[in-house]
Protein backbone atom coordinates (compact mmCIF):
# COMPACT_ATOMS: atom_id res chain seq x y z
CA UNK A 1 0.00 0.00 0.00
CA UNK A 2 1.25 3.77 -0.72
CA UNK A 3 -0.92 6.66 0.63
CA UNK A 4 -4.01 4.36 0.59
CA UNK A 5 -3.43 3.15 -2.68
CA UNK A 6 -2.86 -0.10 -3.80
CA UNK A 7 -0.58 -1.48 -6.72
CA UNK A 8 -1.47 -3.72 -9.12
CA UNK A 9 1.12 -5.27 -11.52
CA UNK A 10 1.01 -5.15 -15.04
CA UNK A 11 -1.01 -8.03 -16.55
CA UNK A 12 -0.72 -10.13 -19.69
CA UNK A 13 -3.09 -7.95 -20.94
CA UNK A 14 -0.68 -5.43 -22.38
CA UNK A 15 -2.99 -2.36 -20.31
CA UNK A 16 -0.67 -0.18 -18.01
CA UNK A 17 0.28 -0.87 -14.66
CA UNK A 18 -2.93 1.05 -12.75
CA UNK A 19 -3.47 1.37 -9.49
CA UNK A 20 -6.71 0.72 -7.31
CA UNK A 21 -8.44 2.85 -4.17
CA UNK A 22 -9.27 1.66 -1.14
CA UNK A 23 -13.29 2.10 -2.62
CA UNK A 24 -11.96 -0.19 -5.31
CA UNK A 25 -12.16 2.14 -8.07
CA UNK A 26 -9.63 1.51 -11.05
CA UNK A 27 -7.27 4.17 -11.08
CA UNK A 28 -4.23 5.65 -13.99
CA UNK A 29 -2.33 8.10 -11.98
CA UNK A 30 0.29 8.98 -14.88
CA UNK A 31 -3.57 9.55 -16.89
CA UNK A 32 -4.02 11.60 -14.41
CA UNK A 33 -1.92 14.37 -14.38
CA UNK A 34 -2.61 14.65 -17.96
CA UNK A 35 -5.91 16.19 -17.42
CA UNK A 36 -5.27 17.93 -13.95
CA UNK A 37 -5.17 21.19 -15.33
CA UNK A 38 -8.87 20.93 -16.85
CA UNK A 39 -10.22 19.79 -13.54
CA UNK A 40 -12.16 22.34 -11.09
CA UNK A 41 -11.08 23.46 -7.81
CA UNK A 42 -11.42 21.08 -5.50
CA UNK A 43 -12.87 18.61 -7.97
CA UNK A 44 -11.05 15.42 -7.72
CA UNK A 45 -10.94 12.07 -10.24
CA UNK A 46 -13.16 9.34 -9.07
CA UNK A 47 -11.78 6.52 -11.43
CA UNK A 48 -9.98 6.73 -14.19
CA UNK A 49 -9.17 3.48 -17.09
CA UNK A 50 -7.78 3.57 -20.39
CA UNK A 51 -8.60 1.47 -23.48
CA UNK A 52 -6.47 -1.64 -24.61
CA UNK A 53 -3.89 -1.37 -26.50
CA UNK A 54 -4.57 -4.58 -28.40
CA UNK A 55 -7.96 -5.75 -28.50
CA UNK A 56 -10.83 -4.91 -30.54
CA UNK A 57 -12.03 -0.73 -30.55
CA UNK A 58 -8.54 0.22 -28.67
CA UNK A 59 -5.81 2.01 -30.46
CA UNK A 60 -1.96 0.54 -30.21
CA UNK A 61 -0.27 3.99 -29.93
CA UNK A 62 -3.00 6.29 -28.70
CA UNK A 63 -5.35 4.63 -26.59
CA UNK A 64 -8.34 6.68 -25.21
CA UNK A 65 -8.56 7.94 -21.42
CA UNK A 66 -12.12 7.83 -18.88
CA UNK A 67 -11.92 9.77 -16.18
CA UNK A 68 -14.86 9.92 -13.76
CA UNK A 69 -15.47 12.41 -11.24
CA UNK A 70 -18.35 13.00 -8.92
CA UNK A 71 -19.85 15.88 -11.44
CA UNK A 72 -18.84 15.08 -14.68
CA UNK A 73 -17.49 12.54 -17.33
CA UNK A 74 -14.25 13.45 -19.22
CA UNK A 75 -12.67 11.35 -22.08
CA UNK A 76 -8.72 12.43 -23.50
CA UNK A 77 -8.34 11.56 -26.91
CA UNK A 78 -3.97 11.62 -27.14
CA UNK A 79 -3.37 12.65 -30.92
CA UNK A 80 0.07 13.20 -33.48
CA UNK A 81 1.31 10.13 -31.60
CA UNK A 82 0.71 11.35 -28.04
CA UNK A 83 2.21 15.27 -28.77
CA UNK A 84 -1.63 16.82 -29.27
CA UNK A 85 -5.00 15.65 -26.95
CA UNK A 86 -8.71 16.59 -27.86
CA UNK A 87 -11.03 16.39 -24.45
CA UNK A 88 -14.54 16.37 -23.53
CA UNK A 89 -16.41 16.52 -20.80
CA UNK A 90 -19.79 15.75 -19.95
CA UNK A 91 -22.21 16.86 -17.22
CA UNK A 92 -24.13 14.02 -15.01
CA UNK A 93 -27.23 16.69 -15.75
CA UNK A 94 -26.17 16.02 -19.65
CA UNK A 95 -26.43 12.31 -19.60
CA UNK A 96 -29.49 10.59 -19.76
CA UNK A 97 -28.40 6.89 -19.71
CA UNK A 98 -25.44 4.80 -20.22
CA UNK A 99 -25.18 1.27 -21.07
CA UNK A 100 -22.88 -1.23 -20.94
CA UNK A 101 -21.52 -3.62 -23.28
CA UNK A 102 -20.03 -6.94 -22.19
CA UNK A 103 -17.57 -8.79 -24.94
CA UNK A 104 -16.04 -11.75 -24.66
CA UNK A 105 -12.40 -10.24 -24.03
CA UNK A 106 -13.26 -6.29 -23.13
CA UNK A 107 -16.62 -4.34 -22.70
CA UNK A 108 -17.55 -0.50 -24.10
CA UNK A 109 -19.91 1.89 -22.14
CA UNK A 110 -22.46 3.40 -24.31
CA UNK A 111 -23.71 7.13 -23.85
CA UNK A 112 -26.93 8.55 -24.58
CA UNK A 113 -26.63 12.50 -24.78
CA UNK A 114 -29.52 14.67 -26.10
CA UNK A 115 -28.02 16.44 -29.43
CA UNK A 116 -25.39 14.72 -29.38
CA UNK A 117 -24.96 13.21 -32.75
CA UNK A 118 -26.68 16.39 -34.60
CA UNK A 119 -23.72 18.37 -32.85
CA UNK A 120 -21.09 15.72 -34.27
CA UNK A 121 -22.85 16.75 -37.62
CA UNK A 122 -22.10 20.28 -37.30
CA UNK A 123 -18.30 19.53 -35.97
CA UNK A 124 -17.62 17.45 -39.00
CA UNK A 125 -19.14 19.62 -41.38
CA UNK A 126 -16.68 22.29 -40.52
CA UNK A 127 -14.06 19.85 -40.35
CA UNK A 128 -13.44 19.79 -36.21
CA UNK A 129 -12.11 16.87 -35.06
CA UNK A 130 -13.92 17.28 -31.51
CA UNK A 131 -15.69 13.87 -32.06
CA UNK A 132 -13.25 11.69 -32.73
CA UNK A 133 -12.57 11.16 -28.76
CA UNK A 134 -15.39 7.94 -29.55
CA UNK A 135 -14.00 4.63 -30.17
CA UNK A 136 -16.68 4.70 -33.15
CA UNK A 137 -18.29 6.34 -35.86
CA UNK A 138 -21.23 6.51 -33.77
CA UNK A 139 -20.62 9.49 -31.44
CA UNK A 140 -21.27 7.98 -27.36
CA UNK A 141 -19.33 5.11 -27.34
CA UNK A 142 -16.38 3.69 -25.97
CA UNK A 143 -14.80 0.66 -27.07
CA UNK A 144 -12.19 -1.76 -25.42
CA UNK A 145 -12.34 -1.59 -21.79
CA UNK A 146 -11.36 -4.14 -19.49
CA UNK A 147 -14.15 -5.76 -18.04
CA UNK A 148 -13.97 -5.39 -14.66
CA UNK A 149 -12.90 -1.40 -14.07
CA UNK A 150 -15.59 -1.11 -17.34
CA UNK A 151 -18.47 -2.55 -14.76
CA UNK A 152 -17.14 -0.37 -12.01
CA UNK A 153 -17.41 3.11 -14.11
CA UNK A 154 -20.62 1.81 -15.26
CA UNK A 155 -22.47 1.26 -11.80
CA UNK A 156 -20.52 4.47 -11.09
CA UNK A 157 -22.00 6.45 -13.30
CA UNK A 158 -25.42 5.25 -13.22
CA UNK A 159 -25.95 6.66 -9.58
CA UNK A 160 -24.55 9.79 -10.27
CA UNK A 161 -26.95 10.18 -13.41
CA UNK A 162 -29.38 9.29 -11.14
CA UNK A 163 -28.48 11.71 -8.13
CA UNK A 164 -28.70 14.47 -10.87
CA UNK A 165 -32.24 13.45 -11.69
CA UNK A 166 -32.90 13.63 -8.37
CA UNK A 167 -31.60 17.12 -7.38
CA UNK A 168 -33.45 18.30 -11.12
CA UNK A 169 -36.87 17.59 -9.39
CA UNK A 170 -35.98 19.52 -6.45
CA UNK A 171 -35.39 22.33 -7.92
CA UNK A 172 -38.15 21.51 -10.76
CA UNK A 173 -40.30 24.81 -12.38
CA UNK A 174 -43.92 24.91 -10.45
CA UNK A 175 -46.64 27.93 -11.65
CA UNK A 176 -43.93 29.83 -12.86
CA UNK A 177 -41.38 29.72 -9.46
CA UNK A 178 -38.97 27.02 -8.15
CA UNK A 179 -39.26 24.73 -5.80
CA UNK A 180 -38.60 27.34 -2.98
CA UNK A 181 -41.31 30.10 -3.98
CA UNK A 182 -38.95 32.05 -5.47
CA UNK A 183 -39.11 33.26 -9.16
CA UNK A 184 -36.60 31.82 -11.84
CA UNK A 185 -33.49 33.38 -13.70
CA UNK A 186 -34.42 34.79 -16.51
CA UNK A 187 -32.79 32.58 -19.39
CA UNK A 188 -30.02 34.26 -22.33
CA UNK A 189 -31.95 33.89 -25.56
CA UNK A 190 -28.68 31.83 -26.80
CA UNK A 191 -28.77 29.52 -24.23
CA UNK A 192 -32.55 28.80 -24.63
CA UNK A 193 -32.05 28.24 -27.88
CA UNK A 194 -29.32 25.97 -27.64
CA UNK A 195 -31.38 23.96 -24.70
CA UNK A 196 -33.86 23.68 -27.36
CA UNK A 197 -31.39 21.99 -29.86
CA UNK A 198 -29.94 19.38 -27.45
CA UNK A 199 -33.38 18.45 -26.50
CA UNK A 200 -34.23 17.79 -29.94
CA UNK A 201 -37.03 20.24 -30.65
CA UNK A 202 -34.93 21.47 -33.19
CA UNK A 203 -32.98 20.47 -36.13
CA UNK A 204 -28.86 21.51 -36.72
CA UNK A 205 -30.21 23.41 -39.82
CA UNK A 206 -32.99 25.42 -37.90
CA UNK A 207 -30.43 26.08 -34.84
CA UNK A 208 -27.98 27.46 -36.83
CA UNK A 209 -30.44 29.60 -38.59
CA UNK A 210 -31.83 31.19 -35.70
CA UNK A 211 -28.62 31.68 -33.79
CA UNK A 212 -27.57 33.94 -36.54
CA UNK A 213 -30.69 35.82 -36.05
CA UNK A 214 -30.31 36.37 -32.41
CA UNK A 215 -26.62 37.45 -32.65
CA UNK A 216 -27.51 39.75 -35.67
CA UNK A 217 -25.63 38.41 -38.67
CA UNK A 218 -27.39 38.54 -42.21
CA UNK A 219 -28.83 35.77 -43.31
CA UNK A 220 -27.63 34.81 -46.90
C-alpha cells in the first residue's frame, strides 16, 4: 500500500500498470496528471481506465482515457502520436443513460446524450475533429475496456446520473417559481435556444439559422 493506494502489476493484458483505491475504483495516476489542469477546484478524479492497446475498438499507440469524477465525465483523446489531446467533458445533468456492453475479451460503455450526434454533424461539417474522442463512428461510445474497471465506471455512473435526476426535481419549475417560492433566472436567448437543440425540438439546420438571427448576422 502507498498513501491508501494499492498497486497492481502489469497483466498479460498489455494495459498499463494502474493502481486501485481503497473504494476499489480503477485508477491511472500517470492519466491523471494529464488532465489535472482541466479539472475544477477542489474537484477530484473518481476513477480513471484507459482502453487496450490490443484488442478490438482500442488504439496501439493512442489509446483513449475515462476519467470519472463526482460531477462530470471526461474522455482524453492523445493525438500526433501522443504530442496533441482533444477532451470532452460531460455533465451528469447532460447524460441521460449509459449502457454497458459486455464482450467476450473487453466491454464499451455506451452514452446517450440529447443532441449529441446532430452536434457531431455540425463539428464534421466544418471539419473539427472534436468527435473523434469515440472509439466509433457513432458518437457515445467507448470501445475496449477491461471488463472489470468497465463494470465499475458503469455502476458508477449510473448513480450519479441518477443523483442528478434527483436534485433536477428539487429544484423543478412549479406555476412559474422554483421549488422554494422564489421566481426563476431569466434565461439568455442563446442559451434557450441551444437547450432547445440538445433536446431535440430542433434540427442543426434550424439552430444554426436562428442563432444567426439572435446574434444579428445577415442571413444569406
Amino acid at each position: 500500500m502507498l498513501g491508501g493506494i494499492k498497486r497492481v502489476k502489469k497483466g498479460l493484458t498489455g494495459d498499463p500498470a494502474s493502481t486501485t483505491t481503497p473504494e476499489g475504483y480503477p485508477m491511472d495516476e500517470k492519466q491523471n496528471r494529464k488532465i489535472a489542469d482541466r479539472l475544477d477546484q477542489g474537484e477530484e478524479v473518481a476513477m480513471s481506465i484507459r482502453q487496450s492497446r490490443i484488442k478490438a475498438g482500442g488504439s496501439p499507440v493512442t489509446p483513449n482515457a475515462v476519467f470519472i469524477t463526482p460531477k462530470r465525465v471526461l474522455i482524453r483523446n492523445p493525438t500526433r502520436l501522443g504530442l496533441g489531446e482533444q477532451v470532452e467533458d460531460f455533465l451528469y445533468d447532460d447524460i441521460t443513460n449509459v449502457r454497458l456492453e459486455r464482450g467476450m475479451t473487453s466491454s464499451s460503455l455506451v452514452f446517450t446524450i440529447p443532441g449529441l450526434t446532430e452536434m457531431s454533424k455540425i463539428e464534421r461539417n466544418t471539419n473539427s475533429m472534436a468527435f473523434n474522442i469515440w472509439g466509433r463512428d457513432t458518437p457515445g461510445t467507448i470501445d475496449a475496456l477491461p471488463r472489470d474497471k468497465a463494470e465499475k465506471a458503469y455502476v458508477y455512473i449510473r448513480e450519479r446520473i441518477q443523483e442528478a435526476k434527483e436534485k433536477r426535481k428539487e429544484v423543478r419549475v412549479v406555476g412559474g417559481t422554483n421549488a422554494d417560492g422564489k421566481e426563476p433566472a431569466a434565461q439568455n436567448p442563446l442559451d434557450a435556444l441551444k437547450m432547445r437543440f440538445v433536446n431535440g425540438e430542433i434540427s442543426a439546420e434550424e439552430y444554426e439559422k436562428m442563432k444567426k438571427v439572435l446574434e444579428g448576422v445577415p442571413l444569406a
